[in-house]
N, C-alpha and C. Protein backbone atom coordinates (compact mmCIF):
# COMPACT_ATOMS: atom_id res chain seq x y z
N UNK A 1 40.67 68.79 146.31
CA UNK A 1 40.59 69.92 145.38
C UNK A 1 41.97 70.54 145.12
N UNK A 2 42.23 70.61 146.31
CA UNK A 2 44.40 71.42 145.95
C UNK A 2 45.06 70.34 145.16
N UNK A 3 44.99 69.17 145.46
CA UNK A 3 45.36 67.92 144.51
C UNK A 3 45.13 68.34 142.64
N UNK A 4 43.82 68.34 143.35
CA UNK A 4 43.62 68.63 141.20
C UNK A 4 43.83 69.73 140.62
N UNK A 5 43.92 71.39 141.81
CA UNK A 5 44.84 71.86 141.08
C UNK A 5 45.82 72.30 140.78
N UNK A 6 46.40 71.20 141.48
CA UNK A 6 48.27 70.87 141.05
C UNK A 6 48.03 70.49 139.83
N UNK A 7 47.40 69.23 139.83
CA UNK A 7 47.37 68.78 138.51
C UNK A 7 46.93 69.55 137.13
N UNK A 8 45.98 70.35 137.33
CA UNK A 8 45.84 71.20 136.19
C UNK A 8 46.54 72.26 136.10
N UNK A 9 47.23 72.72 137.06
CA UNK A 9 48.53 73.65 136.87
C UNK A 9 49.57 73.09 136.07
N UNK A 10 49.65 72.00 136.44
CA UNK A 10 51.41 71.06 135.82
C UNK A 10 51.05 71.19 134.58
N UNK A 11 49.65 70.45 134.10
CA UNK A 11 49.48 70.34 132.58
C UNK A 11 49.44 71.37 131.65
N UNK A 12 48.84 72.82 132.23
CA UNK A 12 48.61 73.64 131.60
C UNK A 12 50.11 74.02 131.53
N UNK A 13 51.12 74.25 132.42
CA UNK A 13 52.65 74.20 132.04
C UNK A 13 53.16 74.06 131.08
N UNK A 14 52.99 72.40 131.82
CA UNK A 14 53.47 71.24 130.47
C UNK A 14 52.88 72.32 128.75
N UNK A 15 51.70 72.45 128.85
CA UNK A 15 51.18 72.97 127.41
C UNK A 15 52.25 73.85 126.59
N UNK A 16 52.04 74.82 127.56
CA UNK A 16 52.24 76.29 127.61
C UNK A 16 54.26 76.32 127.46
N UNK A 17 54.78 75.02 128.02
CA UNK A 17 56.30 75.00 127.67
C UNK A 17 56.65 74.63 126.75
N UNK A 18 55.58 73.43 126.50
CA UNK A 18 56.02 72.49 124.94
C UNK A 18 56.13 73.70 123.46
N UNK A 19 54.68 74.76 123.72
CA UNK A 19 54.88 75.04 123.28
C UNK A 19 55.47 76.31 122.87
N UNK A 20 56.46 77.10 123.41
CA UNK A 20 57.15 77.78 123.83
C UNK A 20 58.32 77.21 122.69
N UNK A 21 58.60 75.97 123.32
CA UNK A 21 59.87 75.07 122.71
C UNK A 21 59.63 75.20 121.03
N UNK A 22 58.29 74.82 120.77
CA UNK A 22 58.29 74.91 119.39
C UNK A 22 57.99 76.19 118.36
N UNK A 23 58.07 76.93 119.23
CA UNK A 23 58.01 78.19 118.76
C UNK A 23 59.59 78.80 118.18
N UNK A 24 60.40 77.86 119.17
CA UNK A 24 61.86 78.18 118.96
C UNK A 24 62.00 77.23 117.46
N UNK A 25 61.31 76.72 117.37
CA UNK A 25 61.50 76.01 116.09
C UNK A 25 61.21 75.63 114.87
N UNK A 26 59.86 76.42 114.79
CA UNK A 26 59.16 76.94 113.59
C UNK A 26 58.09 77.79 114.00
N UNK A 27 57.58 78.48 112.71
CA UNK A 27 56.05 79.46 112.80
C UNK A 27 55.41 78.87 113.46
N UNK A 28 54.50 80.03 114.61
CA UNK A 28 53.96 79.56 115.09
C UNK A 28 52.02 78.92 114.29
N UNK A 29 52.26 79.65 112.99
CA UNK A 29 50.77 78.82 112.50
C UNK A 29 51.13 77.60 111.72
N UNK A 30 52.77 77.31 111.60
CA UNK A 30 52.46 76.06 111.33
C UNK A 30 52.81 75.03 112.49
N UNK A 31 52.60 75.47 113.56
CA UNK A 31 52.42 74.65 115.01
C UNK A 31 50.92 73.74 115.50
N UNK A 32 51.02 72.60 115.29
CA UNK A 32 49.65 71.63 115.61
C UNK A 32 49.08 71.52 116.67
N UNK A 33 47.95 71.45 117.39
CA UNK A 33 47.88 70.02 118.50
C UNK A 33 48.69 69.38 118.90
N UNK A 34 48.58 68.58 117.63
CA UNK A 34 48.88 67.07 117.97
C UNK A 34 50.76 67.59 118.17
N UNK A 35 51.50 68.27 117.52
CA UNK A 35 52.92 68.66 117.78
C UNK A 35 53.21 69.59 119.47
N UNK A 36 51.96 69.84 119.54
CA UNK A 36 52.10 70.06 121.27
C UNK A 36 51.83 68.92 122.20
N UNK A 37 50.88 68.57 122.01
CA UNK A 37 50.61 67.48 123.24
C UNK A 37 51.73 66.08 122.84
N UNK A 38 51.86 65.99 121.87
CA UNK A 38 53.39 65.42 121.24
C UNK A 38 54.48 65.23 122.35
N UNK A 39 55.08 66.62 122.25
CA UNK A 39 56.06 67.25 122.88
C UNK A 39 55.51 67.29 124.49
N UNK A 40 54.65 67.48 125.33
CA UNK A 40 54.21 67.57 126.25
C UNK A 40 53.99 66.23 127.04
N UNK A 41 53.95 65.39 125.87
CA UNK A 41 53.82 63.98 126.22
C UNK A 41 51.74 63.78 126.83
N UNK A 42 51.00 64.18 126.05
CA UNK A 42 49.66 64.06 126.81
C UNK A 42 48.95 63.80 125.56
N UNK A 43 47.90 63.65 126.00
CA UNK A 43 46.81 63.76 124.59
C UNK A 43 45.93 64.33 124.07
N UNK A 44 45.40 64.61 123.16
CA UNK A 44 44.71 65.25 122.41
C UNK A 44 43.04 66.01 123.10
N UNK A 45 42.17 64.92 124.29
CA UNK A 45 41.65 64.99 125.08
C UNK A 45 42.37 66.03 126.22
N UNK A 46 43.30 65.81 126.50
CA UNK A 46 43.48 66.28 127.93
C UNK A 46 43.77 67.86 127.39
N UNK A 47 44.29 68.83 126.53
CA UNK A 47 44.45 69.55 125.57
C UNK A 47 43.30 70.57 125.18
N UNK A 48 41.91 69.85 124.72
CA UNK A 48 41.01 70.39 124.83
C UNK A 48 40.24 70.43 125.79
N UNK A 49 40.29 69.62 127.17
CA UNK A 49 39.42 70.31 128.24
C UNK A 49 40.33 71.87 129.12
N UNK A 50 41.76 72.24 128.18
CA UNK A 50 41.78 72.97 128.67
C UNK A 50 41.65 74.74 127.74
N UNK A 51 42.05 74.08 126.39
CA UNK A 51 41.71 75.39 125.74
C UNK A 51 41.55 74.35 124.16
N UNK A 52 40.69 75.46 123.53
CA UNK A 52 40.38 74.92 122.63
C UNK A 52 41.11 74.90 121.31
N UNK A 53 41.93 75.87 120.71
CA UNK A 53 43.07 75.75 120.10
C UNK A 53 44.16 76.43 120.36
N UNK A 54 45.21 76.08 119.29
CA UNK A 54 46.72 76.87 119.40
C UNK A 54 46.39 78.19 119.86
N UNK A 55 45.62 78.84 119.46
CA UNK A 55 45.76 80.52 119.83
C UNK A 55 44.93 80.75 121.32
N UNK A 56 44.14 79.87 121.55
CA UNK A 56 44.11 80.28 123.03
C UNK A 56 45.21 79.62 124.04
N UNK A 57 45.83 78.88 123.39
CA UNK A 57 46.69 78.71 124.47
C UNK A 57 48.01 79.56 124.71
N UNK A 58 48.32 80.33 123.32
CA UNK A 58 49.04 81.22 123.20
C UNK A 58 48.47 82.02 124.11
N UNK A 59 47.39 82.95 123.54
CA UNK A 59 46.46 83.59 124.54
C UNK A 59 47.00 83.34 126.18
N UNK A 60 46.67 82.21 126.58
CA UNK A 60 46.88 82.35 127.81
C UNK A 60 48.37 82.43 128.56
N UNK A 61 48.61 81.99 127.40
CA UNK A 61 50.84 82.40 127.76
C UNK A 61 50.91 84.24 127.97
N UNK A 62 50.23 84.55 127.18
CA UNK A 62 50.24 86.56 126.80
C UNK A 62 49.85 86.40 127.99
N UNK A 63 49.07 86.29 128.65
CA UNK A 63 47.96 86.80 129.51
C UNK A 63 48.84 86.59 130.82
N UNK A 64 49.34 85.29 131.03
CA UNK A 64 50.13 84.72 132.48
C UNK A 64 51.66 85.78 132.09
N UNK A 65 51.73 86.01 130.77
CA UNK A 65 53.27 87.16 131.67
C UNK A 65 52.73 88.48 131.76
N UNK A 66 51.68 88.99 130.91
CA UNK A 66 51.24 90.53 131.49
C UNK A 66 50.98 90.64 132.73
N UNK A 67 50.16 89.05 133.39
CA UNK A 67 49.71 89.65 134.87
C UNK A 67 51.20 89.43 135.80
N UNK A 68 52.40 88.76 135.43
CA UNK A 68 53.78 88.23 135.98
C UNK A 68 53.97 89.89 136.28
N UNK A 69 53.96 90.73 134.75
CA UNK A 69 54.64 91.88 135.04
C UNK A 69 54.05 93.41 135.76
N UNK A 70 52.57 92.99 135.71
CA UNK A 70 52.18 94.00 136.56
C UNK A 70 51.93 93.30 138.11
N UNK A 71 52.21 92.58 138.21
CA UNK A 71 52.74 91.94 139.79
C UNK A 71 53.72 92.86 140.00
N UNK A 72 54.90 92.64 139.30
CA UNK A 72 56.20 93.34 139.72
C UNK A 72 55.86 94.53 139.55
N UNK A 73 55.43 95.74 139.13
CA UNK A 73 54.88 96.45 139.09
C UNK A 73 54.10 97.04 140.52
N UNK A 74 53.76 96.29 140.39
CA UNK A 74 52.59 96.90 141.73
C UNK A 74 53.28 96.90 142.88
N UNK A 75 54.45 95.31 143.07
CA UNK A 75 55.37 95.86 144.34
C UNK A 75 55.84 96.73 144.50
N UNK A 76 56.34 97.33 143.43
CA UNK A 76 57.54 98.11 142.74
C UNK A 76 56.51 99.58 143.58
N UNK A 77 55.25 99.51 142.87
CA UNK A 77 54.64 100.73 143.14
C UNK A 77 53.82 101.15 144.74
N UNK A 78 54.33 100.22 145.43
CA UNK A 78 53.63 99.77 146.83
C UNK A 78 55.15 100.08 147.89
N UNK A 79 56.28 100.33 147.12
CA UNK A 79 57.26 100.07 147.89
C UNK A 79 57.59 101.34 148.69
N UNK A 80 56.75 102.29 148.17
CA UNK A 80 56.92 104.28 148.81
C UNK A 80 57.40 104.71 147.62
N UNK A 81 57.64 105.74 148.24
CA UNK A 81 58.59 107.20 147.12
C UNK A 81 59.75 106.39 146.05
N UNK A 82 59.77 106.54 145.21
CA UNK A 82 60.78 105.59 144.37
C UNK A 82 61.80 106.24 143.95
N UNK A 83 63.52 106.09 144.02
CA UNK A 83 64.43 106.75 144.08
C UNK A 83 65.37 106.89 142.53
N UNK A 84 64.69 105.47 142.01
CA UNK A 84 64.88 104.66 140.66
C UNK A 84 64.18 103.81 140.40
N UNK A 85 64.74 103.23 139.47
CA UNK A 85 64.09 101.74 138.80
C UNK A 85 64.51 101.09 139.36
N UNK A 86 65.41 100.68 139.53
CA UNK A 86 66.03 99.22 139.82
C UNK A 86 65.65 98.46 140.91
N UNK A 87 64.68 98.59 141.25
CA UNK A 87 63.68 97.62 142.37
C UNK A 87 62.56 97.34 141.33
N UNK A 88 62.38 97.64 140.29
CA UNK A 88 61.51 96.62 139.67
C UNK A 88 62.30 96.73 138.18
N UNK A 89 63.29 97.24 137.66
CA UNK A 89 63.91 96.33 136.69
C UNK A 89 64.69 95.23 137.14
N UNK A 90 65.12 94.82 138.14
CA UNK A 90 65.78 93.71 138.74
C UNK A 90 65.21 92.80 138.17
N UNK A 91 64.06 92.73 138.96
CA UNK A 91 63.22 90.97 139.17
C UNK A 91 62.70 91.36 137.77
N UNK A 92 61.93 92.48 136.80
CA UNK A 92 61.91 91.88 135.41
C UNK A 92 62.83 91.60 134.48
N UNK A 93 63.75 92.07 134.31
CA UNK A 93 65.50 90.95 133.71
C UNK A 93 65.47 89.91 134.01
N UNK A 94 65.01 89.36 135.91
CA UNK A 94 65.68 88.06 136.06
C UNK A 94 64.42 87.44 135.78
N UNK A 95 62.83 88.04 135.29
CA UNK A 95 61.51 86.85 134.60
C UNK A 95 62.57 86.79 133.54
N UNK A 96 62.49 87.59 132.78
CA UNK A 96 63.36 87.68 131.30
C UNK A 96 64.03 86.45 131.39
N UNK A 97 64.81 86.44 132.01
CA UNK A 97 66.37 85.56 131.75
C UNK A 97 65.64 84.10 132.31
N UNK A 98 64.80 83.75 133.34
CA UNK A 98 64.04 82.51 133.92
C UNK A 98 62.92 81.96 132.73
N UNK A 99 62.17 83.14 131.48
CA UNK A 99 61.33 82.66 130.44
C UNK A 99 61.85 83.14 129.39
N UNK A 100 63.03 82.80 129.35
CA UNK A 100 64.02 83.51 128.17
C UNK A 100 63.11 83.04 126.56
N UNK A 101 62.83 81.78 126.72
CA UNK A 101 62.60 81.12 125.39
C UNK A 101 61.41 82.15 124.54
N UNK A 102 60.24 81.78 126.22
CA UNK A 102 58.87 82.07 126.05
C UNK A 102 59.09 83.54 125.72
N UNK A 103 59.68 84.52 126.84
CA UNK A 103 59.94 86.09 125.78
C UNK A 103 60.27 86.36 125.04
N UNK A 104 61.02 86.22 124.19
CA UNK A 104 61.78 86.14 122.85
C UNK A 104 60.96 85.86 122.01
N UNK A 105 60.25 84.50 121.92
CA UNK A 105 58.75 83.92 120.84
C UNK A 105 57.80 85.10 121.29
N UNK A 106 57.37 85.30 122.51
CA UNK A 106 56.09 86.28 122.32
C UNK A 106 56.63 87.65 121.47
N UNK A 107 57.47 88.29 121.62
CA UNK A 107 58.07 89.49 121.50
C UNK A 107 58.31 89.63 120.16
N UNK A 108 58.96 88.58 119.45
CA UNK A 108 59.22 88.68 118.20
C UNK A 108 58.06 87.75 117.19
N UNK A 109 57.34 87.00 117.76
CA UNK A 109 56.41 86.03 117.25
C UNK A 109 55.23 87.32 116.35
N UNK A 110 55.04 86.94 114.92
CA UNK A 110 54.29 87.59 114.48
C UNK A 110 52.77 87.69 114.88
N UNK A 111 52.26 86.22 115.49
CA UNK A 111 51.12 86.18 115.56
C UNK A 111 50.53 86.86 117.09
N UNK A 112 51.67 87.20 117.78
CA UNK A 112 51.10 87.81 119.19
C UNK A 112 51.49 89.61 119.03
N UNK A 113 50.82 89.86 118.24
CA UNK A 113 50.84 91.19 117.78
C UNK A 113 49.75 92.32 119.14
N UNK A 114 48.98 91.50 119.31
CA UNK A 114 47.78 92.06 120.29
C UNK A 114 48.81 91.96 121.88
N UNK A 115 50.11 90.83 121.95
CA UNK A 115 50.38 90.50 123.01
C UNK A 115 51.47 91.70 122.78
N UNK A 116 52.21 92.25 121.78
CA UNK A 116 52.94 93.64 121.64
C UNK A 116 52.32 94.53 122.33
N UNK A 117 51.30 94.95 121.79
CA UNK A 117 50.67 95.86 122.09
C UNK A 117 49.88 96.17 123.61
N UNK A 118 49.72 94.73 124.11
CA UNK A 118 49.07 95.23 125.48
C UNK A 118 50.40 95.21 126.35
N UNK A 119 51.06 94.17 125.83
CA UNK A 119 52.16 95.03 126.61
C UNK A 119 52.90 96.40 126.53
N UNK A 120 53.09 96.97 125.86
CA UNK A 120 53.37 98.52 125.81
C UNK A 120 52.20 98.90 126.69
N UNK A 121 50.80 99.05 126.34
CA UNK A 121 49.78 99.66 127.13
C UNK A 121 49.92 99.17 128.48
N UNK A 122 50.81 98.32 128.56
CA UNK A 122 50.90 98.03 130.76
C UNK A 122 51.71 99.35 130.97
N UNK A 123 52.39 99.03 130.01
CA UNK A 123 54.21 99.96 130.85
C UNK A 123 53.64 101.00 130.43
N UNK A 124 53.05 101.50 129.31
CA UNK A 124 52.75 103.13 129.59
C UNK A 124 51.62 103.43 130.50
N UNK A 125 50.39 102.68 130.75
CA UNK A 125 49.54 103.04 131.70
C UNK A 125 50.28 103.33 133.37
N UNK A 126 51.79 102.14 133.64
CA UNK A 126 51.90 101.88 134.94
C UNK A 126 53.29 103.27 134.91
N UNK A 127 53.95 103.61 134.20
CA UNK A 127 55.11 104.31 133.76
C UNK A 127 54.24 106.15 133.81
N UNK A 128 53.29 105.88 133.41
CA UNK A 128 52.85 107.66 133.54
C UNK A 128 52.38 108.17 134.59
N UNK A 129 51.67 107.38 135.95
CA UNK A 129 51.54 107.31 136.96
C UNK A 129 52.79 107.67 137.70
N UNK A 130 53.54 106.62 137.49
CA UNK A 130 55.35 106.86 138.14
C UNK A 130 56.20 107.95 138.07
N UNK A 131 55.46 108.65 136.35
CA UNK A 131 56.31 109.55 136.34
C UNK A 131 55.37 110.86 136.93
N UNK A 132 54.51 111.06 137.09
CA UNK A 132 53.87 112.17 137.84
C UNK A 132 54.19 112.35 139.22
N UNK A 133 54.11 111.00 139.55
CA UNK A 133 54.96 110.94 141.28
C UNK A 133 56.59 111.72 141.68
N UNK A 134 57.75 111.02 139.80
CA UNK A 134 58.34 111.27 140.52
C UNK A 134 59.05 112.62 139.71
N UNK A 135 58.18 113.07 138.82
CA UNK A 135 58.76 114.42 138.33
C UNK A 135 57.26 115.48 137.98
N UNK A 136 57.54 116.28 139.22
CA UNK A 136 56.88 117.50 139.37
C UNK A 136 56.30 118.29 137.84
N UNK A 137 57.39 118.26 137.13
CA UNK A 137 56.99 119.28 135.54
C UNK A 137 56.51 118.41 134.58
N UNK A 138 56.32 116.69 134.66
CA UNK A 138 55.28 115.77 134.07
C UNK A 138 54.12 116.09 133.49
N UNK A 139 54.30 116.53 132.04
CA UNK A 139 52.74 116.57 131.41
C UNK A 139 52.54 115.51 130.56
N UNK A 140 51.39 115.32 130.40
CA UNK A 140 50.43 114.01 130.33
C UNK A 140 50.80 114.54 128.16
N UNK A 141 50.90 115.47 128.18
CA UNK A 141 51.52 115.36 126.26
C UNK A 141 52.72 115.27 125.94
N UNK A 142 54.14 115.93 126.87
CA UNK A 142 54.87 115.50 126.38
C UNK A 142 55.37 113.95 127.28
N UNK A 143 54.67 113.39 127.61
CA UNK A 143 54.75 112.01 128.51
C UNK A 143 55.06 110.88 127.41
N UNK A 144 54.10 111.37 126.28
CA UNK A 144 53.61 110.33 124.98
C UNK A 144 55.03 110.14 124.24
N UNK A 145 55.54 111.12 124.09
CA UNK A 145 56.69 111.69 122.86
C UNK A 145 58.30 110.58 124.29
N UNK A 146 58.16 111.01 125.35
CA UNK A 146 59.39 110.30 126.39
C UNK A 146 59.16 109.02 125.96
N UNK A 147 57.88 108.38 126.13
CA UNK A 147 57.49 107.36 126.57
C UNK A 147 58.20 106.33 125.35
N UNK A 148 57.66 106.71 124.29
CA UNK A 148 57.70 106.36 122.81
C UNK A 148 59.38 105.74 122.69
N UNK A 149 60.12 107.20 122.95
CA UNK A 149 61.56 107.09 123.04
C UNK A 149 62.12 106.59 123.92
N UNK A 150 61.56 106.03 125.17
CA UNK A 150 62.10 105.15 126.57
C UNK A 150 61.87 103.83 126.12
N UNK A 151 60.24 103.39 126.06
CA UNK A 151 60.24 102.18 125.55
C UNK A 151 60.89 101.39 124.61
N UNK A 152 61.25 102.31 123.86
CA UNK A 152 62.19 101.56 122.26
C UNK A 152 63.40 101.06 122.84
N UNK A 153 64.24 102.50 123.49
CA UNK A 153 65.26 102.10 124.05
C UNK A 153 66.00 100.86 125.12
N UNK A 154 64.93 100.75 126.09
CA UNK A 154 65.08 100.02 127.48
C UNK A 154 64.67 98.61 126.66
N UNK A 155 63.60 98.64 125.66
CA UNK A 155 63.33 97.01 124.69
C UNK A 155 64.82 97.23 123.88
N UNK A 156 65.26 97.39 123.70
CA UNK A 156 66.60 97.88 122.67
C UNK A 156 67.83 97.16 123.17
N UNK A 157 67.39 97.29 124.02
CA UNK A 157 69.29 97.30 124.81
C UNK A 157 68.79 95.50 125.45
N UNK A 158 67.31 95.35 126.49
CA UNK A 158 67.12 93.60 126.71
C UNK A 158 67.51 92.73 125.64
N UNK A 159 66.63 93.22 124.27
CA UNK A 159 66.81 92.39 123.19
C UNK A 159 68.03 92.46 122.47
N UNK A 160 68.98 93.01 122.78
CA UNK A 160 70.53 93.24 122.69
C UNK A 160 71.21 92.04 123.05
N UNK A 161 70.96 92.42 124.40
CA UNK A 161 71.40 91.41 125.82
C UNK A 161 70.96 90.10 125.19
N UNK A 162 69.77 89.64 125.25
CA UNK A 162 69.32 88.71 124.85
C UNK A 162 70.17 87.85 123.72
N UNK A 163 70.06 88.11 122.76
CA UNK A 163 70.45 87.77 121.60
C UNK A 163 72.11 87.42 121.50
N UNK A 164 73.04 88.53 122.45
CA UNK A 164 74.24 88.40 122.59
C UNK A 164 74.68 87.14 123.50
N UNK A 165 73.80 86.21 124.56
CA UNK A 165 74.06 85.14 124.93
C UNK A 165 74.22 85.84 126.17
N UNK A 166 73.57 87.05 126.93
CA UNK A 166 73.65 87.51 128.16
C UNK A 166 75.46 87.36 128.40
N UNK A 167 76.00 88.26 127.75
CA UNK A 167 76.97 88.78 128.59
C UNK A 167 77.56 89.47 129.22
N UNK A 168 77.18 90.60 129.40
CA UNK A 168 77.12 91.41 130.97
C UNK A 168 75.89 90.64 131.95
N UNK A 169 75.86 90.68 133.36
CA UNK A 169 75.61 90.01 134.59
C UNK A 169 73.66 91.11 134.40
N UNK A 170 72.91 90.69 135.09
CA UNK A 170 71.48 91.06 134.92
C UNK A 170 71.34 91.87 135.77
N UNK A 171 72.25 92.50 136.82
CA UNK A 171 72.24 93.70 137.35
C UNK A 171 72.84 94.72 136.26
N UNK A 172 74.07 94.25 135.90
CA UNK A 172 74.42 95.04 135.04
C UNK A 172 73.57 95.97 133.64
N UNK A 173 72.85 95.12 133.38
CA UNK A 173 71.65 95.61 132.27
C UNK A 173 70.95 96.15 133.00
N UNK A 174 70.50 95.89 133.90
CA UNK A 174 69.01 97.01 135.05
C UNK A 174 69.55 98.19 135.42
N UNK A 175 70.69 98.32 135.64
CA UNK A 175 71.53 99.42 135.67
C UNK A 175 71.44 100.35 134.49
N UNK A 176 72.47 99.43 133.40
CA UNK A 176 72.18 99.95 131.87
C UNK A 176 70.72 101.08 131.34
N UNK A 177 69.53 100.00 132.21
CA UNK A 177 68.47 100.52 130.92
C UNK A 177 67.73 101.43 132.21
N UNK A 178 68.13 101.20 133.58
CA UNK A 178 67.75 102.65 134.46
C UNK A 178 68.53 103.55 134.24
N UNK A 179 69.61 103.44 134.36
CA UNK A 179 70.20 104.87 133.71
C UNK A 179 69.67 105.70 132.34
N UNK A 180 69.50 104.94 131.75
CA UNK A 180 69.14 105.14 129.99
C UNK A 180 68.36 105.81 130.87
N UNK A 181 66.84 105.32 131.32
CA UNK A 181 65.58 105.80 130.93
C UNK A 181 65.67 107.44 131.83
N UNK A 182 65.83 107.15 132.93
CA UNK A 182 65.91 107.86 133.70
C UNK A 182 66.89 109.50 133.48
N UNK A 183 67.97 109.14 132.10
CA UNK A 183 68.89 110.15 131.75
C UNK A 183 68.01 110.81 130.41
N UNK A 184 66.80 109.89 129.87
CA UNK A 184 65.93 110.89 129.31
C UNK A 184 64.57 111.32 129.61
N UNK A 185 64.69 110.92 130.50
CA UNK A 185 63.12 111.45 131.17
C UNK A 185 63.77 112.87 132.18
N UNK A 186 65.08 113.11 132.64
CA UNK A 186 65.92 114.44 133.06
C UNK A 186 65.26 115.68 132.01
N UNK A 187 65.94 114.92 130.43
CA UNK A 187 65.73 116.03 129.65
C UNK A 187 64.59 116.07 129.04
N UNK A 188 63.27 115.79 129.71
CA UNK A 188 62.01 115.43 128.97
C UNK A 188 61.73 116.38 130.05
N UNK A 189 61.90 116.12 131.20
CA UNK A 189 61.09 117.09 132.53
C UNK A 189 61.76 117.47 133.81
N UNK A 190 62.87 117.46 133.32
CA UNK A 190 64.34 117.81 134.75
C UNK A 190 64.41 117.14 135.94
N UNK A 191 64.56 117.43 136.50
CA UNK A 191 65.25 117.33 137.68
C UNK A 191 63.72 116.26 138.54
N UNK A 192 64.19 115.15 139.12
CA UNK A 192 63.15 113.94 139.91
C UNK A 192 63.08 114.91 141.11
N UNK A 193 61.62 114.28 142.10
CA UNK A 193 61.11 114.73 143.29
C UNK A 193 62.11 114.57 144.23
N UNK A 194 63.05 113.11 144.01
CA UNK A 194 63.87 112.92 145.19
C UNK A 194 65.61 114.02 145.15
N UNK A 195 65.52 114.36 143.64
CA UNK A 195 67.16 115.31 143.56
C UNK A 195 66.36 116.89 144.13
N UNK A 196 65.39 117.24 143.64
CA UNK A 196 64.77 118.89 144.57
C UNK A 196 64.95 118.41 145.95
N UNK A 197 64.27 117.71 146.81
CA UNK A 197 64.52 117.32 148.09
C UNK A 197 65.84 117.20 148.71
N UNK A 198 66.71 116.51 147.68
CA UNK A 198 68.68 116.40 148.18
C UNK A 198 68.87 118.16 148.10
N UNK A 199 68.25 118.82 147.09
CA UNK A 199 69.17 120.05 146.79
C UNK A 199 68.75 121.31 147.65
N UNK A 200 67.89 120.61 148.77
CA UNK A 200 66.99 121.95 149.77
C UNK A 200 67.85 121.52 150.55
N UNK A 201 68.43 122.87 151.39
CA UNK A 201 69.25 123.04 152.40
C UNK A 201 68.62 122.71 153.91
């Protein structure tokens, strides 16, 4: 049984990379079958016992990095009192930079519009939690209005990076976009749980 599912792990890969690749290379609705399992080197059979067309297999690409990023997430949120970001913007820069192709196509790909959107709904469901923890004057209305203006930004500056051929180092950007967020969420709700605690005598 662990045998076979190696094997249906590799293939669904294989799927899920080929077509990744061809996403870098045209629309994704004018992307085939037969131009995936093509590229994948498999066949047309082996393809449909695992999803039945192009969009569920997209589908399941959305699906395997939302649950990638609320993994990191949850360590992130398991780790205690949090001082910053940069224990879970780290390791998401370095998914980024390891599924460079595949983020870029989902992110900018017209047809994963639903995959936009649930991703924002991770980071603001997992991000408003975080911020109640770590700023005391956190209200749940002006949370919406930060949030709006964090998310744009911190996607702003990756897809910067990205596009520029990564040239500053991937600490360097986690740095970048914790500082960012963190220098407007100050003036959204002042001062974090851990700077009141430094500033008691």
């Amino acid at each position: 049984m662990a045998k076979e599912d190696r094997r249906i792990r590799r293939t669904q890969r294989l799927l899920k990379e080929s077509l990744a690749e061809l996403m870098s290379e045209k629309s994704f609705n004018n992307i085939t079958i037969k131009d995936i399992t093509e590229k994948a080197d498999l066949n047309r059979g082996t393809f449909y016992l695992h999803y039945t067309d192009t969009y569920g297999l997209l589908k399941a690409m959305e699906d395997d990095m939302l649950k990638d990023f609320q993994e990191m997430i949850d360590n992130y949120l398991h780790m205690g009192p949090p001082t910053d970001l940069m224990p879970v913007l780290s390791p998401v820069i370095h998914y980024l930079v390891e599924n460079r192709d595949i983020c870029i196509n989902l992110f900018e790909n017209s047809a994963s519009s639903d995959f936009q959107l649930n991703f924002k709904n991770l980071i603001h469901r997992n991000a408003l939690v975080l911020a109640e923890q770590i700023y005391p004057a956190c209200r749940s209305d002006s949370f919406d209005y930060f949030f709006e203006f964090a998310i744009c930004g911190a996607i702003g500056i990756i897809r910067k990076w990205l596009a520029s051929d990564m040239g500053e180092t991937e600490e360097s950007i986690a740095r970048i976009s914790n500082d960012a967020v963190l220098s407007v969420a100050r003036s959204f709700f002042g001062p974090p749980q851990w700077a009141r605690h430094e500033a008691q005598p």
